[in-house]
PDB file of N, CA and C in Angstrom:
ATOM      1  N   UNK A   1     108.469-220.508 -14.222  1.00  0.00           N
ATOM      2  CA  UNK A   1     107.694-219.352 -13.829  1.00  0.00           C
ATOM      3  C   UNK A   1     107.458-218.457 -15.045  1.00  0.00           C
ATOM      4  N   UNK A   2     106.830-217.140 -14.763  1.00  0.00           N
ATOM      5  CA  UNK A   2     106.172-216.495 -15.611  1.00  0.00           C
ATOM      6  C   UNK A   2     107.014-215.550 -16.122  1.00  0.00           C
ATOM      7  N   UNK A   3     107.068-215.003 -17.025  1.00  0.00           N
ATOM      8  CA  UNK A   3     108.239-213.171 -16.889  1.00  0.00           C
ATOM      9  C   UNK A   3     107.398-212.256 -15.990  1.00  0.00           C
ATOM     10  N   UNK A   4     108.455-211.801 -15.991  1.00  0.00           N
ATOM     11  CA  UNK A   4     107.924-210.700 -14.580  1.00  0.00           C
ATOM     12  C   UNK A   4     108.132-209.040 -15.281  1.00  0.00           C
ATOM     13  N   UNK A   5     107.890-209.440 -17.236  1.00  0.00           N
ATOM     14  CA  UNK A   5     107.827-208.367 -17.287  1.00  0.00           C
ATOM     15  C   UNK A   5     106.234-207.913 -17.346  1.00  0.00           C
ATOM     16  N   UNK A   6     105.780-206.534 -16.804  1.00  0.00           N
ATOM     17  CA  UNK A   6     104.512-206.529 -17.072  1.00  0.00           C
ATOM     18  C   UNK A   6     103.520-205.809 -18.420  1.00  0.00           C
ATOM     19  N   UNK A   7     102.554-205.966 -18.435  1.00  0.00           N
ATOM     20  CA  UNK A   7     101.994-205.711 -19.793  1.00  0.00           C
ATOM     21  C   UNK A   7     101.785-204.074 -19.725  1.00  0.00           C
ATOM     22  N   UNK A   8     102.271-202.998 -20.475  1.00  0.00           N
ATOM     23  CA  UNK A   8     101.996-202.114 -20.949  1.00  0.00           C
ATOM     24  C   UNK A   8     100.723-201.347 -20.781  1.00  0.00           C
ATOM     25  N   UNK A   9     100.299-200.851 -19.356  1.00  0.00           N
ATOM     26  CA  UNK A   9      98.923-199.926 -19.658  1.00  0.00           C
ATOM     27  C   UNK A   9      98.586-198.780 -20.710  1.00  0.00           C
ATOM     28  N   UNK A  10      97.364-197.996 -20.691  1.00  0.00           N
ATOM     29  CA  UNK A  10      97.330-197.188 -21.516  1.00  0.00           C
ATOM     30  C   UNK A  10      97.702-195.680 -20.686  1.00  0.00           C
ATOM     31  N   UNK A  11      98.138-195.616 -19.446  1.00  0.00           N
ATOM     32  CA  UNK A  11      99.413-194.599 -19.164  1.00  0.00           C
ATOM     33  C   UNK A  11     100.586-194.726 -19.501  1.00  0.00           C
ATOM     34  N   UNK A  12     101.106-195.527 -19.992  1.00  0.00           N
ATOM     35  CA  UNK A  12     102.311-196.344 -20.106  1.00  0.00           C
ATOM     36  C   UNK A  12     102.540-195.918 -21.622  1.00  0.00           C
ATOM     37  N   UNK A  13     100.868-196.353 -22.418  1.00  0.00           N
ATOM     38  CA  UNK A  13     101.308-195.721 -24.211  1.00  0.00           C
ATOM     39  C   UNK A  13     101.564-194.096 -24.307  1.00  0.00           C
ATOM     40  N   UNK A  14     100.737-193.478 -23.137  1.00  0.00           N
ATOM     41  CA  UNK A  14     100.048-192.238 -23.536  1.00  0.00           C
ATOM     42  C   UNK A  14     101.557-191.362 -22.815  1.00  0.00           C
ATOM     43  N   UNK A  15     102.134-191.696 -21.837  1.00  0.00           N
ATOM     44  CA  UNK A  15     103.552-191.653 -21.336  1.00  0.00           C
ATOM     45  C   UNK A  15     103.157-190.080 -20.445  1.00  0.00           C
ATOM     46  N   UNK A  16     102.711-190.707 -19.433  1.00  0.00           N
ATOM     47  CA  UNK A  16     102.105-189.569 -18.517  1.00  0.00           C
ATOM     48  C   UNK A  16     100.800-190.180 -17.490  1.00  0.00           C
ATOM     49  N   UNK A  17     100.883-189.087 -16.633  1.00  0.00           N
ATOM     50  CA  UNK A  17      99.338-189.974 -15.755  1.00  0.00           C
ATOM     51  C   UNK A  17      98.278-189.406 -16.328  1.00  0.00           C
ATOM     52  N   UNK A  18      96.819-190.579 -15.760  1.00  0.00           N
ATOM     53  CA  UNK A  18      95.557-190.290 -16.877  1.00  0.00           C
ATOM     54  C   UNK A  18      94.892-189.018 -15.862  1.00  0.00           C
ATOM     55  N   UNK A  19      93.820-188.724 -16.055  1.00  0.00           N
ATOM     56  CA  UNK A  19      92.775-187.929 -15.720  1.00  0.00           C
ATOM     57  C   UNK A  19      92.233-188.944 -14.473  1.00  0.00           C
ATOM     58  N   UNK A  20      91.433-188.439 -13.670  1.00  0.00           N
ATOM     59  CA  UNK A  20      90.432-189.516 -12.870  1.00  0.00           C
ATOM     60  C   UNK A  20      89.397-189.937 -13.272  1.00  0.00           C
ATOM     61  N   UNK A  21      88.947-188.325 -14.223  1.00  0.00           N
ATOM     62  CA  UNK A  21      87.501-188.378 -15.132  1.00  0.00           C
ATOM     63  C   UNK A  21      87.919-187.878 -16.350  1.00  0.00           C
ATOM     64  N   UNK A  22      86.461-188.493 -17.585  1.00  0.00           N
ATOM     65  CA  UNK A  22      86.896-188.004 -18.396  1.00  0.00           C
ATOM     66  C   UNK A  22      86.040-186.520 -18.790  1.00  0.00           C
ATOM     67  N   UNK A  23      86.215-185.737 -19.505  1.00  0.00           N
ATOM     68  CA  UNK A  23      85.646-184.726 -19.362  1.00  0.00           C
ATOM     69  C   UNK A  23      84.722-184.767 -20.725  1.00  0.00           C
ATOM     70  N   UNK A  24      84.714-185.644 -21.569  1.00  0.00           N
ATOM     71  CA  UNK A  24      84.090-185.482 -22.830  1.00  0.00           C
ATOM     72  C   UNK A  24      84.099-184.580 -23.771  1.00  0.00           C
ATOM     73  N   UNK A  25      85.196-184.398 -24.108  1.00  0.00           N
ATOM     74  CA  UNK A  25      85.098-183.008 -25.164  1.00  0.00           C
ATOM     75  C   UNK A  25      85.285-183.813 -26.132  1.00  0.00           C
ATOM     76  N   UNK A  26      85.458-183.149 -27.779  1.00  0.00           N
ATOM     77  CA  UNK A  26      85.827-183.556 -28.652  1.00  0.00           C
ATOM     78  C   UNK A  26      87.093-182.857 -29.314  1.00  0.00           C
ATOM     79  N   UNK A  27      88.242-183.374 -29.458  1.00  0.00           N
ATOM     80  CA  UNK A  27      88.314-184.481 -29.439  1.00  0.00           C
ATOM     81  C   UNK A  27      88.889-184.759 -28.083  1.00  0.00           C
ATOM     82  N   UNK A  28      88.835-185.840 -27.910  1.00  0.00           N
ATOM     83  CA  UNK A  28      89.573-186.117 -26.349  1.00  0.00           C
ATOM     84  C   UNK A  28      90.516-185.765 -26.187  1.00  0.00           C
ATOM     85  N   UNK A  29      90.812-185.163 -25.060  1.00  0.00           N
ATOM     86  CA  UNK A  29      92.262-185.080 -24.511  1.00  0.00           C
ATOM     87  C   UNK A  29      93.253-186.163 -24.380  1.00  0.00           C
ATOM     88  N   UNK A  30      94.638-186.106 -24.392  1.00  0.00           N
ATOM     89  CA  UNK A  30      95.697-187.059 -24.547  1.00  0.00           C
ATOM     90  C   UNK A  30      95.391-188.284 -22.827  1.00  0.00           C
ATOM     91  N   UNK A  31      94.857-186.901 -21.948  1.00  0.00           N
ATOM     92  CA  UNK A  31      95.388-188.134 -20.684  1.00  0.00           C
ATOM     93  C   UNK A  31      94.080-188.413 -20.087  1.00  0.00           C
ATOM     94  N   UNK A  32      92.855-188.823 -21.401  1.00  0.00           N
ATOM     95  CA  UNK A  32      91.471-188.690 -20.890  1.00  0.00           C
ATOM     96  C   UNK A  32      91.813-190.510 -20.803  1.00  0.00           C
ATOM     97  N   UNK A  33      91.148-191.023 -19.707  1.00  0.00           N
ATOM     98  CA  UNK A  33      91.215-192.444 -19.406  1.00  0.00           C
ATOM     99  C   UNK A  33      90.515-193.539 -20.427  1.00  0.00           C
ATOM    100  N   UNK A  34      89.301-192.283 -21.301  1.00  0.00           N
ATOM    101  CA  UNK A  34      88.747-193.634 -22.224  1.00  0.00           C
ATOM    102  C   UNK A  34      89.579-193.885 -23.190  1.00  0.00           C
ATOM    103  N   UNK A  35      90.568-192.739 -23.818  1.00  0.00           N
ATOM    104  CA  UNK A  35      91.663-192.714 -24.653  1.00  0.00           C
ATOM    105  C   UNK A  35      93.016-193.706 -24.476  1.00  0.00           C
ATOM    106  N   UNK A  36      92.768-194.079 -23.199  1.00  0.00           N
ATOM    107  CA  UNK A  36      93.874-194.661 -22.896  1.00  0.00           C
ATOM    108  C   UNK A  36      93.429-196.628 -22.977  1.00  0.00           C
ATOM    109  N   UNK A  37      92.187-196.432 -22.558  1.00  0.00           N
ATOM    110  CA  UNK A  37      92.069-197.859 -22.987  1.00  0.00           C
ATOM    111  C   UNK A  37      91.246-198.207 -24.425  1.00  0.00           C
ATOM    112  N   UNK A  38      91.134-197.148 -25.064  1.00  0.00           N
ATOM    113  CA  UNK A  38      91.075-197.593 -26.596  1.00  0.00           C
ATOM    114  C   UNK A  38      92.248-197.766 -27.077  1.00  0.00           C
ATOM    115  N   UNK A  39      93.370-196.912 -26.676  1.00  0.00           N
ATOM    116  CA  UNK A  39      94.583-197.744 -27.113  1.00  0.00           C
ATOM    117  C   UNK A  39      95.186-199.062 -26.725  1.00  0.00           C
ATOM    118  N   UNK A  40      94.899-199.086 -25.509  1.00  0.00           N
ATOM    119  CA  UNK A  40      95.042-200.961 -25.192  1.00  0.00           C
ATOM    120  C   UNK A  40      94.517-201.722 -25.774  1.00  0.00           C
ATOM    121  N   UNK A  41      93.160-201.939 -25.879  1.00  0.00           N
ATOM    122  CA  UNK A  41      91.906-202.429 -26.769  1.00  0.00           C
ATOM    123  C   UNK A  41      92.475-202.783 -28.306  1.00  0.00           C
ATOM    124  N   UNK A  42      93.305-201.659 -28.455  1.00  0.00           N
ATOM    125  CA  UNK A  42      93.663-201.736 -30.112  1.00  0.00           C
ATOM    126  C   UNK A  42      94.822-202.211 -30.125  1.00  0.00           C
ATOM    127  N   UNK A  43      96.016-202.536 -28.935  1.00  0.00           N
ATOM    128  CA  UNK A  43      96.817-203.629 -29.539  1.00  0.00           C
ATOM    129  C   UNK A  43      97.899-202.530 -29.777  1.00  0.00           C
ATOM    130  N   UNK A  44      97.888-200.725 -28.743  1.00  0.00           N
ATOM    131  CA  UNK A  44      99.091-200.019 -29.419  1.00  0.00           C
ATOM    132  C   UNK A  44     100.628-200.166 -28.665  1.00  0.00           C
ATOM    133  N   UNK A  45     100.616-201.653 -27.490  1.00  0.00           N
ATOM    134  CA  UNK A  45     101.796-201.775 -27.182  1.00  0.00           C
ATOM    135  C   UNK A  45     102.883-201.483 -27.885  1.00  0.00           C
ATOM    136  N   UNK A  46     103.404-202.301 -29.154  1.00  0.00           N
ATOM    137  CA  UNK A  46     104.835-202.581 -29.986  1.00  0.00           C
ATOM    138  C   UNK A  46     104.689-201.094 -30.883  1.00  0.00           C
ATOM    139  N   UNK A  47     103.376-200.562 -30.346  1.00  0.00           N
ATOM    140  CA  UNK A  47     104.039-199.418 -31.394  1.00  0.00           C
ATOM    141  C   UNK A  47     104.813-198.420 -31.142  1.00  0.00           C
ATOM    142  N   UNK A  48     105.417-197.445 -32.332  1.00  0.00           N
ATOM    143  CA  UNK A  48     106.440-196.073 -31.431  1.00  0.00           C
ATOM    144  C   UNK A  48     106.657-195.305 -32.635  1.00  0.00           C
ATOM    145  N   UNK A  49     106.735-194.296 -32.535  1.00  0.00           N
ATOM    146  CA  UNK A  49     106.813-193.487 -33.809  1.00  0.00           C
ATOM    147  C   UNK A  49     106.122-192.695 -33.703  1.00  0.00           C
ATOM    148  N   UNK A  50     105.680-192.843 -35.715  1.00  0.00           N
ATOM    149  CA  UNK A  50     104.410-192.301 -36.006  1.00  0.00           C
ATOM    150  C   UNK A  50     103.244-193.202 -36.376  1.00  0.00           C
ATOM    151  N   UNK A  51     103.481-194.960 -36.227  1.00  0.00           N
ATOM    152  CA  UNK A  51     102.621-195.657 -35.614  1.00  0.00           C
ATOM    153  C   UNK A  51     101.754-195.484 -34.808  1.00  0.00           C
ATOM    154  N   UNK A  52     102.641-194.718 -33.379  1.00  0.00           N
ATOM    155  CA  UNK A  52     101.958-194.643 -32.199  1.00  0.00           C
ATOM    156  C   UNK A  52     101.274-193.521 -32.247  1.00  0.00           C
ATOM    157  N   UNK A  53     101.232-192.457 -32.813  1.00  0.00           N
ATOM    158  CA  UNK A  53     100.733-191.107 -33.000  1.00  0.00           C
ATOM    159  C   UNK A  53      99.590-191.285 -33.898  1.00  0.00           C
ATOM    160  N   UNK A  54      99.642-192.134 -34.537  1.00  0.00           N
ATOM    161  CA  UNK A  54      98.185-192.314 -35.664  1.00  0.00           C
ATOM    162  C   UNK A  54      97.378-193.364 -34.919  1.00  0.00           C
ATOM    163  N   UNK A  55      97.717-194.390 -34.271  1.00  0.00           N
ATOM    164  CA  UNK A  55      97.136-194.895 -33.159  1.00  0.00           C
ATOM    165  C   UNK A  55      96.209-193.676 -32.184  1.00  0.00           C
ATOM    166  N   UNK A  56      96.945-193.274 -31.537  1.00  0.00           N
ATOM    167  CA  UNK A  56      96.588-192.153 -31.016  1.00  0.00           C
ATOM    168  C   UNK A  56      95.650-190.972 -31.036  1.00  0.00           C
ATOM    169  N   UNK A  57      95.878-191.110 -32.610  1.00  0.00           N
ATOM    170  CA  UNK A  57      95.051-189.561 -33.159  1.00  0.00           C
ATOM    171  C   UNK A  57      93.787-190.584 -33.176  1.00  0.00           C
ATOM    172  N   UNK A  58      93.646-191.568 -33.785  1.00  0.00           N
ATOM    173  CA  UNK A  58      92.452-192.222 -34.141  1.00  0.00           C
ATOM    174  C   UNK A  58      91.765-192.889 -32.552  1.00  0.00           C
ATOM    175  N   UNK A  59      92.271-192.927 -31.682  1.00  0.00           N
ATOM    176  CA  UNK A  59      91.735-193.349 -30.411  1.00  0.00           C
ATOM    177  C   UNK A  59      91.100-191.703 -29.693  1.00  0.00           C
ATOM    178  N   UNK A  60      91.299-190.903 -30.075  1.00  0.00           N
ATOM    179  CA  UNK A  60      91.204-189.729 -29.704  1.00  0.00           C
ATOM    180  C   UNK A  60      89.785-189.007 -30.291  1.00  0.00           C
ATOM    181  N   UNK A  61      89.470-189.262 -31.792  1.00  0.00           N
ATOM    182  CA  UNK A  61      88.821-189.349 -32.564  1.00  0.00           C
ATOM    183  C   UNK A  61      87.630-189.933 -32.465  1.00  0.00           C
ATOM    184  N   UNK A  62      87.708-191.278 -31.667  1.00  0.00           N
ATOM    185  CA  UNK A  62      86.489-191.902 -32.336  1.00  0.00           C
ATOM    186  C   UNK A  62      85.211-191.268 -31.034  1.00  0.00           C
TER     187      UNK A  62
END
């Protein structure tokens, strides 16, 4: 069988619940939902630190 561990959403990186909507400001807010799956997109599971914070800033950013 499979692991039953599961894969890491981008509430899960952002460590909090998302928004329902996003509101579009600049720069995005931390728990705006498109923010959260540009960090999935980019692969910021294994990160933690200040990995995850420059991840972050730059998903926030673009």
């Amino acid at each position: 069988m499979g692991s039953s561990k599961k894969k890491p959403t981008g509430a899960d990186l952002i460590g909090g619940p998302l928004k329902k909507k996003c509101c579009r400001s600049r720069p995005r807010c931390k728990r705006c939902p498109v923010v959260a799956l540009r960090l999935e997109r980019a692969g910021a599971a294994p990160l933690t630190g200040k990995d995850l914070k420059k991840a972050l800033k730059k998903a926030r950013a673009a």
